[in-house]
C-alpha atoms as a PDB file:
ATOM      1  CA  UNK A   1       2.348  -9.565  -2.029  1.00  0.00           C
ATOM      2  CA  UNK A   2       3.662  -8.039   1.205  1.00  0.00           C
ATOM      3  CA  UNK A   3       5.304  -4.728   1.395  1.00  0.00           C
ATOM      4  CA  UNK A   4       8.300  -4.490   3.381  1.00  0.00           C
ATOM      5  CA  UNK A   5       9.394  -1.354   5.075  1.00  0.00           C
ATOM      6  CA  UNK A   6      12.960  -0.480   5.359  1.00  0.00           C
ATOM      7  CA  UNK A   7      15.099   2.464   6.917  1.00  0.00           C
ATOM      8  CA  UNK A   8      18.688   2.397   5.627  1.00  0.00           C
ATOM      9  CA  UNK A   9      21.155   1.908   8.824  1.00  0.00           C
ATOM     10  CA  UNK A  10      23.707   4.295   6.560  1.00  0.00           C
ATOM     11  CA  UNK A  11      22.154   6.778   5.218  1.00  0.00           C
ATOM     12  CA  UNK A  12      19.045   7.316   6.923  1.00  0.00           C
ATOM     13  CA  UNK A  13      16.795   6.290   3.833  1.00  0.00           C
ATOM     14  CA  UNK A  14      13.600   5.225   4.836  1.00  0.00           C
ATOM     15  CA  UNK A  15      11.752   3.366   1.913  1.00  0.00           C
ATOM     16  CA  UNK A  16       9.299   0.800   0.910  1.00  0.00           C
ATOM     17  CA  UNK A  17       9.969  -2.933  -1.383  1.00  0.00           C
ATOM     18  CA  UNK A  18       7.917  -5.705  -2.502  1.00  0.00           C
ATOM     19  CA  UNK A  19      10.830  -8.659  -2.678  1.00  0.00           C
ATOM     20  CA  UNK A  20       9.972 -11.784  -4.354  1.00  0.00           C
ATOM     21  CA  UNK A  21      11.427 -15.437  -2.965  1.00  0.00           C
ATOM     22  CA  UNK A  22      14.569 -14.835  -1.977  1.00  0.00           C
ATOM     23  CA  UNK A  23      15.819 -10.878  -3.263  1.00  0.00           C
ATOM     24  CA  UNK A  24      17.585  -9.041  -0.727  1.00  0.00           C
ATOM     25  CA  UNK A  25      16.249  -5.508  -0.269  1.00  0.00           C
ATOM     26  CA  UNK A  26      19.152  -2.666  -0.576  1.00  0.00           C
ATOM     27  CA  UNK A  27      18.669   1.063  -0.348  1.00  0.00           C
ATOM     28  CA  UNK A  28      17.686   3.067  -3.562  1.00  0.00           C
ATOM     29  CA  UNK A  29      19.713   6.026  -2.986  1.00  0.00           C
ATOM     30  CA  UNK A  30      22.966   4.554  -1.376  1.00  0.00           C
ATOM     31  CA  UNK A  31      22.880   1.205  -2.458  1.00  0.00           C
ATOM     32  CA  UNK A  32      23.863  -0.507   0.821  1.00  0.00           C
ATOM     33  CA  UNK A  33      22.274  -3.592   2.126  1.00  0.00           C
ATOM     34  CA  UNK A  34      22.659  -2.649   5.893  1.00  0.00           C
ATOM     35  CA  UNK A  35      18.999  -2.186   6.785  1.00  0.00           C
ATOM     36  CA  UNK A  36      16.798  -2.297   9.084  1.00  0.00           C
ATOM     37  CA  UNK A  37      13.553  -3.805   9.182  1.00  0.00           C
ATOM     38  CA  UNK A  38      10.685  -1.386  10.232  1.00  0.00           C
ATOM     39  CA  UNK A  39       7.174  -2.315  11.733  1.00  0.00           C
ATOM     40  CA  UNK A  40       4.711  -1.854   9.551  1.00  0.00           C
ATOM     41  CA  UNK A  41       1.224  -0.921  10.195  1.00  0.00           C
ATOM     42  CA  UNK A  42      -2.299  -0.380   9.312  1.00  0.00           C
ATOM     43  CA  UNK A  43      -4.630   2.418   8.931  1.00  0.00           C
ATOM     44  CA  UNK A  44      -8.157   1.596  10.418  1.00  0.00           C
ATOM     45  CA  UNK A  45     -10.952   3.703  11.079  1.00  0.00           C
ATOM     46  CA  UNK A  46     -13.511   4.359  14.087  1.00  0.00           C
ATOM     47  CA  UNK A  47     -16.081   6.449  12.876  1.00  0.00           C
ATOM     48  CA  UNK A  48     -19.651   5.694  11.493  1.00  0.00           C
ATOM     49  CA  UNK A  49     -19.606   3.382   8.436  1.00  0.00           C
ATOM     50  CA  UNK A  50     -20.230   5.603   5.619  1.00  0.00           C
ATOM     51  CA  UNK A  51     -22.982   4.688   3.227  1.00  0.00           C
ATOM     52  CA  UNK A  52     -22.523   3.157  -0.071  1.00  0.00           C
ATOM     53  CA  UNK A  53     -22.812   5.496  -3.258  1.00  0.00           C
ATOM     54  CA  UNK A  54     -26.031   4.286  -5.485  1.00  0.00           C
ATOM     55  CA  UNK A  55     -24.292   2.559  -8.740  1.00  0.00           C
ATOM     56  CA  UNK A  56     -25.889   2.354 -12.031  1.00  0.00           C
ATOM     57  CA  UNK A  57     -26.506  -1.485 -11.636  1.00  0.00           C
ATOM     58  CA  UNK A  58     -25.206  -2.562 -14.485  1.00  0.00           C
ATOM     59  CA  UNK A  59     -22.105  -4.173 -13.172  1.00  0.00           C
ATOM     60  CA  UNK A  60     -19.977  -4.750  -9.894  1.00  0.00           C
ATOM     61  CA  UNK A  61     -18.027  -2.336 -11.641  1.00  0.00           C
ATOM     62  CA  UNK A  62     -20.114   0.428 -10.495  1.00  0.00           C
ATOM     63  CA  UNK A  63     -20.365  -1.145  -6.613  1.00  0.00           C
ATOM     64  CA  UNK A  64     -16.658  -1.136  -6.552  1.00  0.00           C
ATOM     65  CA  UNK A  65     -15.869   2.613  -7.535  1.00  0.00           C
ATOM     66  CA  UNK A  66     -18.077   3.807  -5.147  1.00  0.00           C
ATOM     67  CA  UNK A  67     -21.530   4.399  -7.752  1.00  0.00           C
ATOM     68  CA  UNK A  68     -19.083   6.763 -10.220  1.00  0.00           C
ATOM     69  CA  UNK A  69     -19.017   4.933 -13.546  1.00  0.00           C
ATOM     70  CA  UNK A  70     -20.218   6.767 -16.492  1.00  0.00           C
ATOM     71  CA  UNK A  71     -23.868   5.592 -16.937  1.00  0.00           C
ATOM     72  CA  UNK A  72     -24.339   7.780 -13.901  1.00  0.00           C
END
């Protein structure tokens, strides 16, 4: 599901909405529909690749939350 970002032309409100088929996004503190679209973007990062955390093994579970389940 994308997330849209918004900034509201009238008040200033700058906010954040998932919108499913066909809703029409309006501001959550003024109400108004006059918006405008923002560009969203990314975070990436340049530095070394850090090393993964040693899980317990016992399940992906462990891979996925970075080796802190509670066998460890």
């Amino acid at each position: 599901m994308p997330i849209f970002e918004y900034r509201c032309e009238a008040c200033g409100h700058k906010f954040e909405a998932i919108l499913f088929g066909a809703q029409t996004p309006e501001c959550p503190q003024c109400h108004t529909a006059k918006l405008e679209k923002q560009l969203s973007t990314f975070a990436v990062s340049k530095g070394r690749a850090a090393s993964p955390a040693a899980g317990c093994g016992q399940s992906n579970c462990c891979m996925m939350n970075g080796g802190g389940c509670e066998v460890n």
